[in-house]
PDB file of N, CA and C in Angstrom:
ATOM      1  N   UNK A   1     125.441 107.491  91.954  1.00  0.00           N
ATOM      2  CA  UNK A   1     124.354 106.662  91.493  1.00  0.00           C
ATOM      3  C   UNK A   1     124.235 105.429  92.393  1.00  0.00           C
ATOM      4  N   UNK A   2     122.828 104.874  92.274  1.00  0.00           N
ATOM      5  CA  UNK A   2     123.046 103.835  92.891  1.00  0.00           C
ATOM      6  C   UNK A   2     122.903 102.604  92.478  1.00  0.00           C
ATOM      7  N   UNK A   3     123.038 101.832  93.099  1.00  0.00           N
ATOM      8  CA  UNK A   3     123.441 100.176  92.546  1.00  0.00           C
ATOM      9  C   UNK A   3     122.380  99.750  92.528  1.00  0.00           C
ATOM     10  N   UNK A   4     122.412  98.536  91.768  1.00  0.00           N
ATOM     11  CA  UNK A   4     120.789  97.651  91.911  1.00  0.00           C
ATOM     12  C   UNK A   4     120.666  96.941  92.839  1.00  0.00           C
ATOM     13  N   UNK A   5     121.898  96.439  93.495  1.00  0.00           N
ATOM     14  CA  UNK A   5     121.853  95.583  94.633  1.00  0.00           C
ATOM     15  C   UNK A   5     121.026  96.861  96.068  1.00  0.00           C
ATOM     16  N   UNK A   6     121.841  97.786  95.693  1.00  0.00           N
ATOM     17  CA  UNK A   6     121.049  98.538  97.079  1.00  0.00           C
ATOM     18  C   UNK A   6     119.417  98.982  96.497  1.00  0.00           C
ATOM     19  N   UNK A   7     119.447  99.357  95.288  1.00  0.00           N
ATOM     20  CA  UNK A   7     117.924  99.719  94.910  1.00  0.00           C
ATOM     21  C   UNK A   7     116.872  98.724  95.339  1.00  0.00           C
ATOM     22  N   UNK A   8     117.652  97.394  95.044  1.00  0.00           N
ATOM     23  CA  UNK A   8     116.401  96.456  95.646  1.00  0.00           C
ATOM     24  C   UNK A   8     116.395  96.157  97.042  1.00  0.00           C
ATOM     25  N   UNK A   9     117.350  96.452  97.662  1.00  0.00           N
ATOM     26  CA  UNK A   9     117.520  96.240  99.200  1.00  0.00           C
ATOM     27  C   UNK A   9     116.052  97.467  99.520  1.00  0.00           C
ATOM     28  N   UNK A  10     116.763  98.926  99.081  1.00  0.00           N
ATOM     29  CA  UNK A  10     116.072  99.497  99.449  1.00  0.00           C
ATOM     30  C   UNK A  10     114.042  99.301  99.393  1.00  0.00           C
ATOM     31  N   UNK A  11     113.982  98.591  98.110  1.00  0.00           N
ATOM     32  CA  UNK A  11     112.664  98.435  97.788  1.00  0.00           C
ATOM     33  C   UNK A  11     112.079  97.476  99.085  1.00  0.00           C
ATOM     34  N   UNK A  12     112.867  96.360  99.034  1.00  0.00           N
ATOM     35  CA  UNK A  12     112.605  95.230  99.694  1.00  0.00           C
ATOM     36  C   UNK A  12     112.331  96.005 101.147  1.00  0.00           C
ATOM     37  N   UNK A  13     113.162  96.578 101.887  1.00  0.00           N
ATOM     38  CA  UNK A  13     112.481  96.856 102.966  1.00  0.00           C
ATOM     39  C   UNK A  13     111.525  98.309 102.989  1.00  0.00           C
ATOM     40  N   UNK A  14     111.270  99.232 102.006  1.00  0.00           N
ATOM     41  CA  UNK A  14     109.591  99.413 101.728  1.00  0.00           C
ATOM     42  C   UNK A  14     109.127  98.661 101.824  1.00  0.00           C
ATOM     43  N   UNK A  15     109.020  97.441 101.032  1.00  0.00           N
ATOM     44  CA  UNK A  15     108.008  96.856 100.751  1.00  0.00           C
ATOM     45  C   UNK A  15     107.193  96.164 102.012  1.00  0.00           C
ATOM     46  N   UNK A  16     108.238  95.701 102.618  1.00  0.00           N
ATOM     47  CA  UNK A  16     108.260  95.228 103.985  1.00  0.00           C
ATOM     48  C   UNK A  16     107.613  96.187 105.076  1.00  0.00           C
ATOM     49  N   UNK A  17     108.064  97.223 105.108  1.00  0.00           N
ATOM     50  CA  UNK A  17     107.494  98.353 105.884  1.00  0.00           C
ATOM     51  C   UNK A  17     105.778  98.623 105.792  1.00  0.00           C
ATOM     52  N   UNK A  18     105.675  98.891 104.362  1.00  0.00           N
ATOM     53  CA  UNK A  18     104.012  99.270 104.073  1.00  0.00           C
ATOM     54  C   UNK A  18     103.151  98.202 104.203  1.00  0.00           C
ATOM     55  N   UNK A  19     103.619  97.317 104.174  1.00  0.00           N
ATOM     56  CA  UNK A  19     102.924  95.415 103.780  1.00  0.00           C
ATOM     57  C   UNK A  19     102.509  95.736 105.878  1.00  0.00           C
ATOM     58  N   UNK A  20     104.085  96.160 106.555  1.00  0.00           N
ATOM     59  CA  UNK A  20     103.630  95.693 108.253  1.00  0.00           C
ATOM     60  C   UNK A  20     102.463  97.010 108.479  1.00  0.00           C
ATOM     61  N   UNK A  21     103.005  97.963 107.820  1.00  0.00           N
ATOM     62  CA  UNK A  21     102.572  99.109 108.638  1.00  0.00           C
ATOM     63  C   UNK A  21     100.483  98.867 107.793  1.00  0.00           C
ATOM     64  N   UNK A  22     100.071  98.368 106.691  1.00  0.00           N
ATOM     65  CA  UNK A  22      99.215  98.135 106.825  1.00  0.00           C
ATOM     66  C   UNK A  22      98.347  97.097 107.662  1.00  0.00           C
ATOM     67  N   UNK A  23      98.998  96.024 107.999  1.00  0.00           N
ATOM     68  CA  UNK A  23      98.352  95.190 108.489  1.00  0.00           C
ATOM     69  C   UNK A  23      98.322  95.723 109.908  1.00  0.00           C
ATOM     70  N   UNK A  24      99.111  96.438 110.702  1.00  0.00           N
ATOM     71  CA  UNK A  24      98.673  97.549 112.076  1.00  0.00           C
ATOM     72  C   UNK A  24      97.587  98.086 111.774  1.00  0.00           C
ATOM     73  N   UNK A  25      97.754  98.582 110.692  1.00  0.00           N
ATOM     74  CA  UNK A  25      96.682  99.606 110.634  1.00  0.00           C
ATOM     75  C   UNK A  25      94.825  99.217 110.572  1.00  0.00           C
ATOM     76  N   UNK A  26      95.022  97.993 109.365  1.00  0.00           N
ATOM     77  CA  UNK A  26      93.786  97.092 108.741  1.00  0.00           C
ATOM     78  C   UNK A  26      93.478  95.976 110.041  1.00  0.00           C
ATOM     79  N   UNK A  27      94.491  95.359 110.723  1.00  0.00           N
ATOM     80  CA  UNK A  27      94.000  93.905 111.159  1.00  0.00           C
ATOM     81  C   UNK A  27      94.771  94.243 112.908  1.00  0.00           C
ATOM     82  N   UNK A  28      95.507  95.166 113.007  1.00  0.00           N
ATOM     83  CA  UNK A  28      96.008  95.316 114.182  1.00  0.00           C
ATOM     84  C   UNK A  28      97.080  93.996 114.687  1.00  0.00           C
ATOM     85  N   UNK A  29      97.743  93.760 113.554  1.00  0.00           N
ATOM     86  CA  UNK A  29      98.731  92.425 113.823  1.00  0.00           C
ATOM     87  C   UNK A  29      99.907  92.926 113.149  1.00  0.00           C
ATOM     88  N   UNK A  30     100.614  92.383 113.906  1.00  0.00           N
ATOM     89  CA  UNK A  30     102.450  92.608 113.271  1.00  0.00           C
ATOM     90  C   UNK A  30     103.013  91.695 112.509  1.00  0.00           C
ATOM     91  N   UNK A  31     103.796  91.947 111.662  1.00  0.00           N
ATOM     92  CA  UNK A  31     104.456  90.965 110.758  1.00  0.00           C
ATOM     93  C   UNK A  31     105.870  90.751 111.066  1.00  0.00           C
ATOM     94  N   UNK A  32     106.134  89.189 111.864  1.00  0.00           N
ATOM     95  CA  UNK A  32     107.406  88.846 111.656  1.00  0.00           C
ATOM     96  C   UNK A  32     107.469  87.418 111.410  1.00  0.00           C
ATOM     97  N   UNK A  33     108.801  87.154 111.418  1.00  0.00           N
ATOM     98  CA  UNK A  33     108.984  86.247 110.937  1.00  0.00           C
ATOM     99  C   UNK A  33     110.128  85.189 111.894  1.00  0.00           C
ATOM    100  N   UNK A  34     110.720  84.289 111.858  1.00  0.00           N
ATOM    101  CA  UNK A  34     112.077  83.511 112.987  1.00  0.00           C
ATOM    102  C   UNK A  34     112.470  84.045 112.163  1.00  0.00           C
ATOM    103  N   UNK A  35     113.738  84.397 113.017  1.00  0.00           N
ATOM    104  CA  UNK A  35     114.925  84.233 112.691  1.00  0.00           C
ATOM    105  C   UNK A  35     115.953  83.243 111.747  1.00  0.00           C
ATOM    106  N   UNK A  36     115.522  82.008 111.927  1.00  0.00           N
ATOM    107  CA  UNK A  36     116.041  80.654 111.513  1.00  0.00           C
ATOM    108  C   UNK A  36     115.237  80.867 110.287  1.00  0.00           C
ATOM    109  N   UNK A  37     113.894  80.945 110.100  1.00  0.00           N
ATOM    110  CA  UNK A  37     113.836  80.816 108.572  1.00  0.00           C
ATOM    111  C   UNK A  37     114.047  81.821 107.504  1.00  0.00           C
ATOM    112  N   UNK A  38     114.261  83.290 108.339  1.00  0.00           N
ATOM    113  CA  UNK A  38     114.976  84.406 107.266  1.00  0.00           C
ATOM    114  C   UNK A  38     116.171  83.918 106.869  1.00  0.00           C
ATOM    115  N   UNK A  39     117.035  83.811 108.003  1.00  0.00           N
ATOM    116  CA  UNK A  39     118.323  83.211 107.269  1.00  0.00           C
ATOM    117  C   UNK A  39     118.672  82.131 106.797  1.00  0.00           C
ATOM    118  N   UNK A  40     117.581  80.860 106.981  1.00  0.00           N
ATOM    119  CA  UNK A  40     117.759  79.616 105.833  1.00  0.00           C
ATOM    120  C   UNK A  40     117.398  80.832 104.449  1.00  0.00           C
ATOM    121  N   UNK A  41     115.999  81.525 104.209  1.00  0.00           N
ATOM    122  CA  UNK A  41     115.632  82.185 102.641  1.00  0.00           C
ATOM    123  C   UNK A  41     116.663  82.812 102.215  1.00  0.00           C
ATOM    124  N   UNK A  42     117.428  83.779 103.344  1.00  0.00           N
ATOM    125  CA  UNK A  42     118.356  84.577 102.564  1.00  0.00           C
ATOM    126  C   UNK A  42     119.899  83.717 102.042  1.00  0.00           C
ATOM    127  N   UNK A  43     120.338  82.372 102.637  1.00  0.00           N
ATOM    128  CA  UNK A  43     120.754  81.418 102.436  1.00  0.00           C
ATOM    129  C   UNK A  43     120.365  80.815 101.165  1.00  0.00           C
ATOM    130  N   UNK A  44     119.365  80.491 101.004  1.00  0.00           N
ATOM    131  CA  UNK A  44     118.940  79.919  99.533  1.00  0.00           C
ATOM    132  C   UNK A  44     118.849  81.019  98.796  1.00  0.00           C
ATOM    133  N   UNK A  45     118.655  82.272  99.316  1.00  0.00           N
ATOM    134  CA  UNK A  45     118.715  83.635  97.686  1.00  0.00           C
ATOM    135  C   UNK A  45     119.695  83.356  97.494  1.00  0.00           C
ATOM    136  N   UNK A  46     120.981  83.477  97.990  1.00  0.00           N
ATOM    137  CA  UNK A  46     122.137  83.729  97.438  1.00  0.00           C
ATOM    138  C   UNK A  46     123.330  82.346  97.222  1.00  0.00           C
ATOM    139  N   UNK A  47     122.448  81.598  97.117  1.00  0.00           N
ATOM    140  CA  UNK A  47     123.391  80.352  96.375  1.00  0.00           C
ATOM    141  C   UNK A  47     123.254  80.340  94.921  1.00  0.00           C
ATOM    142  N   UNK A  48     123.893  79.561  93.972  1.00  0.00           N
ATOM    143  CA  UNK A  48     123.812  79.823  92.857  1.00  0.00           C
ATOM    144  C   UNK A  48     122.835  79.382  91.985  1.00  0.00           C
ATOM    145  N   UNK A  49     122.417  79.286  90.923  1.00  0.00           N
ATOM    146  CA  UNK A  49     121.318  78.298  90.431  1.00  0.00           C
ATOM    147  C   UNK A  49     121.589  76.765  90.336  1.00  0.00           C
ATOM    148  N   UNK A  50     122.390  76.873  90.045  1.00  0.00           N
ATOM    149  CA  UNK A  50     122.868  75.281  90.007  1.00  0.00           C
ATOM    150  C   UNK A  50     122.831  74.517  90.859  1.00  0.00           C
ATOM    151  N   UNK A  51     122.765  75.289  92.103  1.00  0.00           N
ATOM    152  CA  UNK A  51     123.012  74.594  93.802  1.00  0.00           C
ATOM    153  C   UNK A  51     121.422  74.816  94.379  1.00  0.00           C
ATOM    154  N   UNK A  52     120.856  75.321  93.910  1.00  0.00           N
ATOM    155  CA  UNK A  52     119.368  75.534  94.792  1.00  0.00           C
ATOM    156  C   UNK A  52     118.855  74.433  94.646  1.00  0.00           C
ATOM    157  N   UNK A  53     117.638  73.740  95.998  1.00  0.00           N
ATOM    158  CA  UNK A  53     117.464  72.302  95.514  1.00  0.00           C
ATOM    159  C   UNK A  53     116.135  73.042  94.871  1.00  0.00           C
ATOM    160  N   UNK A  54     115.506  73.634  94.632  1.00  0.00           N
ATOM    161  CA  UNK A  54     114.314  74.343  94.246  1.00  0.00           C
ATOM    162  C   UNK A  54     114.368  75.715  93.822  1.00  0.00           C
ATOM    163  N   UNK A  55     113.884  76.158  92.458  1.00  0.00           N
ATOM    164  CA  UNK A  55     113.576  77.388  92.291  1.00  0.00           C
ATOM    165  C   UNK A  55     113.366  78.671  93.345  1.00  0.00           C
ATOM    166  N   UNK A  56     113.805  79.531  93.179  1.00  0.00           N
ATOM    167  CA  UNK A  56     113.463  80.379  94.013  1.00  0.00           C
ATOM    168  C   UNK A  56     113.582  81.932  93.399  1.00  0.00           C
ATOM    169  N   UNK A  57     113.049  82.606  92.954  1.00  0.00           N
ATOM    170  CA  UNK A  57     112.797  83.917  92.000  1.00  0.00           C
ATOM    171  C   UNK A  57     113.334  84.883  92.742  1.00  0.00           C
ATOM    172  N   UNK A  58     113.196  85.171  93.854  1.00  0.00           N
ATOM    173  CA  UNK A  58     113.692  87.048  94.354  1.00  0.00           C
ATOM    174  C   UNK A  58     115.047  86.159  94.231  1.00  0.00           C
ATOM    175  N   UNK A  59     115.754  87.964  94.394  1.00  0.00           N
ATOM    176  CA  UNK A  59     116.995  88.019  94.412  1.00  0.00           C
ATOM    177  C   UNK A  59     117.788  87.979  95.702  1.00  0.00           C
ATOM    178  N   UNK A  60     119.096  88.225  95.480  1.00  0.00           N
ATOM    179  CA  UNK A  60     119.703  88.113  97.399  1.00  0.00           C
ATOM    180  C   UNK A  60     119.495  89.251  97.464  1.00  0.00           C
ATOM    181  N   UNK A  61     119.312  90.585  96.822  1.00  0.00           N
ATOM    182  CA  UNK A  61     119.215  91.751  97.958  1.00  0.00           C
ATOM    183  C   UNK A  61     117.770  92.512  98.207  1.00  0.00           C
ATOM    184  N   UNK A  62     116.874  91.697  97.357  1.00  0.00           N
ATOM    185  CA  UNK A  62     115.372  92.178  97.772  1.00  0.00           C
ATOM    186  C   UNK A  62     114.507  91.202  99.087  1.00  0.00           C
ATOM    187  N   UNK A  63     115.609  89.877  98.850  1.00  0.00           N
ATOM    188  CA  UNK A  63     114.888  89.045 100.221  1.00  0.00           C
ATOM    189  C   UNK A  63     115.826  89.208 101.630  1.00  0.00           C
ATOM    190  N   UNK A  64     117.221  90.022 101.444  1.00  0.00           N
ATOM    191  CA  UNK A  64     117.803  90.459 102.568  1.00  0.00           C
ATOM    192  C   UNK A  64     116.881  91.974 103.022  1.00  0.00           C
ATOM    193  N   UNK A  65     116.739  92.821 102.184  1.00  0.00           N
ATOM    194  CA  UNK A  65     115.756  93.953 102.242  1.00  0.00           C
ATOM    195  C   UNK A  65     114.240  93.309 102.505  1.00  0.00           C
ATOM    196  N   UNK A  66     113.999  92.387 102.624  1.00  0.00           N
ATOM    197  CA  UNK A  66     112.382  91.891 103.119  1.00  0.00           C
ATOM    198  C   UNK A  66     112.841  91.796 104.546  1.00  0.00           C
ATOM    199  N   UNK A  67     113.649  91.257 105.011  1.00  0.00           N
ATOM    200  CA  UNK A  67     113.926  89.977 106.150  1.00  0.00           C
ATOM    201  C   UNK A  67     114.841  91.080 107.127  1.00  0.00           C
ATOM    202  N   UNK A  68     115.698  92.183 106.173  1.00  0.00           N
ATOM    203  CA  UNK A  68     116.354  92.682 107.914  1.00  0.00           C
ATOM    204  C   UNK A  68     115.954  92.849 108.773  1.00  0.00           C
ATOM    205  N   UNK A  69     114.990  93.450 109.281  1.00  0.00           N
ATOM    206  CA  UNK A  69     114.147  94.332 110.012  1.00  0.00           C
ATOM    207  C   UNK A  69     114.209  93.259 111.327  1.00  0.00           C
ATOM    208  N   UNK A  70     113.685  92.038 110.920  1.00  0.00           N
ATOM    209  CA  UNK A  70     113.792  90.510 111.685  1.00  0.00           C
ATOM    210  C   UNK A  70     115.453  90.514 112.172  1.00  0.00           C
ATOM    211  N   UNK A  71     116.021  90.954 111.690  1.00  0.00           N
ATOM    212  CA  UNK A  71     117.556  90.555 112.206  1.00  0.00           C
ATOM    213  C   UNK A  71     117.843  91.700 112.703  1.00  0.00           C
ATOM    214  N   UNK A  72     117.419  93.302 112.900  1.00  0.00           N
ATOM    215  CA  UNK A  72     117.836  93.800 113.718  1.00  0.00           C
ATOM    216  C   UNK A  72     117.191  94.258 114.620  1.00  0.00           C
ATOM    217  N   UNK A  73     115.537  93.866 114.823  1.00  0.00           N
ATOM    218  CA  UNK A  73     114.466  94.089 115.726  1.00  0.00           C
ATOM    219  C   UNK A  73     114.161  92.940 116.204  1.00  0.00           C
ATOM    220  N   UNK A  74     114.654  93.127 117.662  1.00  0.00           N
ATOM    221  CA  UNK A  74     114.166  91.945 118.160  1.00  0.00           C
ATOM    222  C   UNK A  74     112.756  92.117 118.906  1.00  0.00           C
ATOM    223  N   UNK A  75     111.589  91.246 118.508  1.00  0.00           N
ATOM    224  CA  UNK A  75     110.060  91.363 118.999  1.00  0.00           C
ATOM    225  C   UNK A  75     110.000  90.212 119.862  1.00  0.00           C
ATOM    226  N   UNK A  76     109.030  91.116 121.100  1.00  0.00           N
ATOM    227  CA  UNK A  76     108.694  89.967 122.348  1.00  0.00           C
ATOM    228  C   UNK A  76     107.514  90.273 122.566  1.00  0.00           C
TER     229      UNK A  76
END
């Protein structure tokens, strides 16, 4: 079975996938993002509530599943 941590990983980068692969398709533009600010977000997913200076709703493994793709594709 699988875990929720990977279920949402897994979602997160669908989600990520269909979100880029439409905007190729609709607007002919790619979706990325720095580097520096995936890993400040995925930095603030996974601190605790008490420590966030601001709300922040996704979880750590649906905004690491948004954001890998950025950390292991590098675009020029």
């Amino acid at each position: 079975m699988f875990t929720t941590f990977s279920l949402l990983l897994a979602v997160g980068c669908g989600t990520r996938l269909a979100v880029n692969w439409g905007l190729e398709r609709r607007f002919n533009v790619g979706l990325s993002v720095p580097q520096a600010l995936a890993g400040a977000l995925i930095v603030l997913a996974g601190l605790p509530d008490w420590l966030k200076p601001f709300a922040y709703p996704l979880p750590l493994s649906f905004t690491l599943g948004v954001f890998l793709p950025d950390f292991l594709l590098r675009r020029t």
